[in-house]
N, C-alpha and C. Protein backbone atom coordinates (compact mmCIF):
# COMPACT_ATOMS: atom_id res chain seq x y z
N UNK A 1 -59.10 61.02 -81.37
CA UNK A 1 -60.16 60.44 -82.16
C UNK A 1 -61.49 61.01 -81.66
N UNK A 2 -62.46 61.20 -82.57
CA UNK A 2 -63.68 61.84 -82.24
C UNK A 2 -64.47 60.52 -81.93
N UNK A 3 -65.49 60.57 -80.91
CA UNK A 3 -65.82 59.61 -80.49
C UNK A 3 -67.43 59.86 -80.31
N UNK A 4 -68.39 59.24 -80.22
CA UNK A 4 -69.52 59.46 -79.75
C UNK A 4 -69.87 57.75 -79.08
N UNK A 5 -70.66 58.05 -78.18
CA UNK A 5 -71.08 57.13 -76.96
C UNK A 5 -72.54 57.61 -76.77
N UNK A 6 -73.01 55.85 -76.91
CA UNK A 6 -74.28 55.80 -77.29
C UNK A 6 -75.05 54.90 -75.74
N UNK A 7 -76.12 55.60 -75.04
CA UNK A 7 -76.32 54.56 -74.29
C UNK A 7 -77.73 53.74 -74.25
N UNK A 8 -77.70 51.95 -74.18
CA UNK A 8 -78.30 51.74 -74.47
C UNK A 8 -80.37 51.42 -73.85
N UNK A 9 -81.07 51.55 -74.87
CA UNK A 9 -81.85 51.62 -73.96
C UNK A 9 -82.62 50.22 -73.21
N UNK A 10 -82.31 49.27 -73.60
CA UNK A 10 -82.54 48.02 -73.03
C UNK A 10 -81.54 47.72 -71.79
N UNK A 11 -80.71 47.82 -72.00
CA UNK A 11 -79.71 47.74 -70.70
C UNK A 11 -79.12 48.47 -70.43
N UNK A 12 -79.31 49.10 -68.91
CA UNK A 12 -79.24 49.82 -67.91
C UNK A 12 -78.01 49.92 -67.68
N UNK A 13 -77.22 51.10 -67.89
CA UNK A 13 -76.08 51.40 -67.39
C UNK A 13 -74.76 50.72 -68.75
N UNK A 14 -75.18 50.34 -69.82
CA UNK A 14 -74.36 49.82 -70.90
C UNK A 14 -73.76 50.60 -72.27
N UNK A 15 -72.99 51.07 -72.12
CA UNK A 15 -72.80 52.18 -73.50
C UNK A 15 -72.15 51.34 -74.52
N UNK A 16 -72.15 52.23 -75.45
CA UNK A 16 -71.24 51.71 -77.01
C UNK A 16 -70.91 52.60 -76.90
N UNK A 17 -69.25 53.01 -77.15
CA UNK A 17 -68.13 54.08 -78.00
C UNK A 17 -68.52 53.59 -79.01
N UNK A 18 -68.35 54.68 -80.35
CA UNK A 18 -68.19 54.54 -81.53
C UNK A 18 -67.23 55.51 -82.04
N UNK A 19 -66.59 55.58 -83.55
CA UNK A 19 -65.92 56.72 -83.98
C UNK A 19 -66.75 57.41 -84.47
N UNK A 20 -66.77 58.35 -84.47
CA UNK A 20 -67.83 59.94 -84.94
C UNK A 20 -68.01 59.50 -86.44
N UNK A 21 -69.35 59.33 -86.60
CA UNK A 21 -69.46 59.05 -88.17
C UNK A 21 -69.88 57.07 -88.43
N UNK A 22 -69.36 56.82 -87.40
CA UNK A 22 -69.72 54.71 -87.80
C UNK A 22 -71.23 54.66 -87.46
N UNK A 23 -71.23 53.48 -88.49
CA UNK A 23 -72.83 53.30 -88.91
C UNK A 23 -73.03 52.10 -88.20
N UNK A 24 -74.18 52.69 -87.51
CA UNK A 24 -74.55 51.12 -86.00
C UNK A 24 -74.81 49.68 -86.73
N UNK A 25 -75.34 50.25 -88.37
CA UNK A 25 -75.77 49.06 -88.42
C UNK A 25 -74.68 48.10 -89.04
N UNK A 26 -74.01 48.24 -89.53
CA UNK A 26 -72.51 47.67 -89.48
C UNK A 26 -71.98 46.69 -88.63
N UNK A 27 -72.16 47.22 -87.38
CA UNK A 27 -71.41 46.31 -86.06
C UNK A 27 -72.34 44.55 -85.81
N UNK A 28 -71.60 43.79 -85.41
CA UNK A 28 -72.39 42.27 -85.32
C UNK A 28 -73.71 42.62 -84.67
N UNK A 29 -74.78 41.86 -85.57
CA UNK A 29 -75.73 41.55 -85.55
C UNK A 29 -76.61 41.28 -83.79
N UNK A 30 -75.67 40.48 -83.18
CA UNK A 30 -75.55 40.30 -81.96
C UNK A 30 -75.60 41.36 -80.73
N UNK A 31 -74.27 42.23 -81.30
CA UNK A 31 -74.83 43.43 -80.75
C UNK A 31 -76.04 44.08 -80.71
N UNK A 32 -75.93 44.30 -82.04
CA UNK A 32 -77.10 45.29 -81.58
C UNK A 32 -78.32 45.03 -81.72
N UNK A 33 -78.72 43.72 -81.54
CA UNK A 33 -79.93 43.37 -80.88
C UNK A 33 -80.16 43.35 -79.51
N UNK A 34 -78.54 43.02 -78.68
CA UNK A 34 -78.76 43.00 -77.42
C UNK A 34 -78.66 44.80 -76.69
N UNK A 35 -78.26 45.37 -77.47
CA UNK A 35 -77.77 46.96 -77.40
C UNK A 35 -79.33 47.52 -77.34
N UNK A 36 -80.21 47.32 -78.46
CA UNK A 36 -81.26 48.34 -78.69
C UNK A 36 -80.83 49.44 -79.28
N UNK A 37 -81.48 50.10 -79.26
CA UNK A 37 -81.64 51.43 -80.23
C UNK A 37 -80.61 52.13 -79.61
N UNK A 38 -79.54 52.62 -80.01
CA UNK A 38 -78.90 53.82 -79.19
C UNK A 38 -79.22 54.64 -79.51
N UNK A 39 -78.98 55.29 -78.12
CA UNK A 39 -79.28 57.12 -77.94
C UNK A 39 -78.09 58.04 -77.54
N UNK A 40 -77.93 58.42 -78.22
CA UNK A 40 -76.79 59.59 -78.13
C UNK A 40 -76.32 60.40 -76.67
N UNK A 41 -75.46 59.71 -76.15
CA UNK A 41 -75.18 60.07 -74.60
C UNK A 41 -74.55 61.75 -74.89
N UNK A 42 -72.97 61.66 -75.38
CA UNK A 42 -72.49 62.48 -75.30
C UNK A 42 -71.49 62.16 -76.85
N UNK A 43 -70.90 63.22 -77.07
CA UNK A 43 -69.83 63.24 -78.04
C UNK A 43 -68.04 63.87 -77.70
N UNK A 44 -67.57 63.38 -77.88
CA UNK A 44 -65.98 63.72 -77.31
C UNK A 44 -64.61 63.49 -78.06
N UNK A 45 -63.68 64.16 -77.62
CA UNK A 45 -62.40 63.40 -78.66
C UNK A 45 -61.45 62.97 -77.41
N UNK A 46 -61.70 61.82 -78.10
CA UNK A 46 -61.06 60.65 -77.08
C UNK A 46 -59.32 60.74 -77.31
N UNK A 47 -58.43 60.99 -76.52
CA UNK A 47 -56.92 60.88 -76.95
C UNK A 47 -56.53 60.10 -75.51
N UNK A 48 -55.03 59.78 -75.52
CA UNK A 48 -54.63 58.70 -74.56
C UNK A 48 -54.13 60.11 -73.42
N UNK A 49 -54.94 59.45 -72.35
CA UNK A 49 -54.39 59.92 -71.11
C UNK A 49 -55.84 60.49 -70.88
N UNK A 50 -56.30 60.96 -71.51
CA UNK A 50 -57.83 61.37 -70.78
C UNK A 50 -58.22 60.89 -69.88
N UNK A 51 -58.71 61.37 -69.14
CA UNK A 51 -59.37 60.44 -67.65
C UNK A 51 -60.79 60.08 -68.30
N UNK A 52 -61.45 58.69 -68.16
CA UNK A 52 -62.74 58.28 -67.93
C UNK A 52 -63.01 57.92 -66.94
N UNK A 53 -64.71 57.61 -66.78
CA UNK A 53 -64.71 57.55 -65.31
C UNK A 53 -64.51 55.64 -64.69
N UNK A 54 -64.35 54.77 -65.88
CA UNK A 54 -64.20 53.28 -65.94
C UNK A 54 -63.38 52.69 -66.37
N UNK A 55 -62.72 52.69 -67.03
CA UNK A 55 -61.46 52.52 -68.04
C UNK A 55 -60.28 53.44 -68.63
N UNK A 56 -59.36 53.09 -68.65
CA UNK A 56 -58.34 53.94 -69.74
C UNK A 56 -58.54 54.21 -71.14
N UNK A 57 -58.03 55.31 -71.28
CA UNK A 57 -58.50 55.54 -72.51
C UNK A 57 -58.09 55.15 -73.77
N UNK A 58 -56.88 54.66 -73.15
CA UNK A 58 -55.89 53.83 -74.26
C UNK A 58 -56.46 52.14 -74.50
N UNK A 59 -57.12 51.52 -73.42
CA UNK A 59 -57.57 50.53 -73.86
C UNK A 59 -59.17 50.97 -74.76
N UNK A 60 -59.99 52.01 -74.43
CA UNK A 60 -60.89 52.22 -75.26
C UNK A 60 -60.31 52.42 -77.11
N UNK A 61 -59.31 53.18 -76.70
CA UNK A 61 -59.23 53.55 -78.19
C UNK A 61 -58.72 52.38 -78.81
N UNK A 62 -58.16 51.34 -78.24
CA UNK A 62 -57.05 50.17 -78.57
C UNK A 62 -58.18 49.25 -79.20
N UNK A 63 -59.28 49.02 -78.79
CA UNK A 63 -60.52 48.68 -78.96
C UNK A 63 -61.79 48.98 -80.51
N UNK A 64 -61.67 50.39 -79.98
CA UNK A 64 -62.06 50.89 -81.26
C UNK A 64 -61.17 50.85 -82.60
N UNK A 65 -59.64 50.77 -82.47
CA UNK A 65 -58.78 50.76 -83.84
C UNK A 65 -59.06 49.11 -84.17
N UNK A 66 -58.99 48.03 -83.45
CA UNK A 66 -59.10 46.65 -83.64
C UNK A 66 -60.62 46.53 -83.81
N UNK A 67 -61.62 47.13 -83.38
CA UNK A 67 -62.94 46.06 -83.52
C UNK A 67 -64.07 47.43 -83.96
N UNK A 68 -63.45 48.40 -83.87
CA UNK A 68 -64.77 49.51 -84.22
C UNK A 68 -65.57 50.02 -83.44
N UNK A 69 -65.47 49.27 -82.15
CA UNK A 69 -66.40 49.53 -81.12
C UNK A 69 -65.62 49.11 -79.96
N UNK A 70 -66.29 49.97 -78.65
CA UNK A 70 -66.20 49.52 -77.05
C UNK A 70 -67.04 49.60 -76.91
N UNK A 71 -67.64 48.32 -76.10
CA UNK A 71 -68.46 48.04 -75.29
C UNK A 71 -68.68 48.40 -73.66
N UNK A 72 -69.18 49.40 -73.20
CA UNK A 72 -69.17 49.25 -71.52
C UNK A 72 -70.23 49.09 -70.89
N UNK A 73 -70.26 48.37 -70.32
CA UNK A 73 -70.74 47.31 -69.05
C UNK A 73 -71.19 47.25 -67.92
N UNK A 74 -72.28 47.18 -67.20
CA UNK A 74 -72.37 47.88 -65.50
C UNK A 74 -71.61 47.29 -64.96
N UNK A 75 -70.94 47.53 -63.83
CA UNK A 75 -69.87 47.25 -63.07
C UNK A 75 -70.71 45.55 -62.57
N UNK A 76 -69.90 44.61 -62.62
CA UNK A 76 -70.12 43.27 -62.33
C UNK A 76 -70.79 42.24 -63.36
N UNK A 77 -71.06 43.35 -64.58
CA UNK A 77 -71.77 42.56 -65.75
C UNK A 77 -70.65 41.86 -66.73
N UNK A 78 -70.09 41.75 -66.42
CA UNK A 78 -68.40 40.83 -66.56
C UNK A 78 -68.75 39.67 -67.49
N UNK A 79 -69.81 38.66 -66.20
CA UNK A 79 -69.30 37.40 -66.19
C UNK A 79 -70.90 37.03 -67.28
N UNK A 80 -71.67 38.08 -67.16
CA UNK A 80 -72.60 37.91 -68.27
C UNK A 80 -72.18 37.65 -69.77
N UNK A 81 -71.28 38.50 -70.45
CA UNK A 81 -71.15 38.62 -71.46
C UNK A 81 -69.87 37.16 -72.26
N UNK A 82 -70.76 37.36 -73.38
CA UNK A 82 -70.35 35.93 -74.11
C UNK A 82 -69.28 36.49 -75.32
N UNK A 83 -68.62 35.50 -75.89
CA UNK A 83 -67.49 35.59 -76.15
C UNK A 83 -67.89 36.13 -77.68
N UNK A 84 -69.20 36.15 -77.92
CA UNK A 84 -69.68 37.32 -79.15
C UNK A 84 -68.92 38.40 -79.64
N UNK A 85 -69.01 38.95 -78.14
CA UNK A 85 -68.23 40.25 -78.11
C UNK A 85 -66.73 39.85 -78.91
């Protein structure tokens, strides 16, 4: 899957996966007020077994086929996030 990853500029260290081509403004409202504007980190084709440097890639993509989006998180920003997501 072609992927692009957006990082955001209000919070530090927080990306969105998206599929190559999805329209931000689409995704809950919620998001992406708390997201901000994304900025275009990098672009990639995401397949299972790829190494990332936080997660598997099979739960990213498992993510994106069910909800359209992954969300990632600074390490310990866990217990912040509300069940929005």
């Amino acid at each position: 899957m072609l992927v692009e990853v957006f990082r955001s500029a209000r919070k530090k260290g927080t990306y969105l996966y998206l599929p190559r081509g999805a329209n931000f403004e689409e995704l809950p409202e919620v998001l992406r007020q708390t997201f901000g504007t994304p900025e275009l980190a990098l672009s990639l084709n995401l397949t299972e077994g790829r190494k990332l440097a936080r997660y598997e890639a099979e739960e990213v993509l498992t993510a994106l086929d069910q909800h359209g989006f992954f969300l990632q998180l600074p390490p310990g920003a866990m217990s912040e996030v509300s069940d929005a997501y």
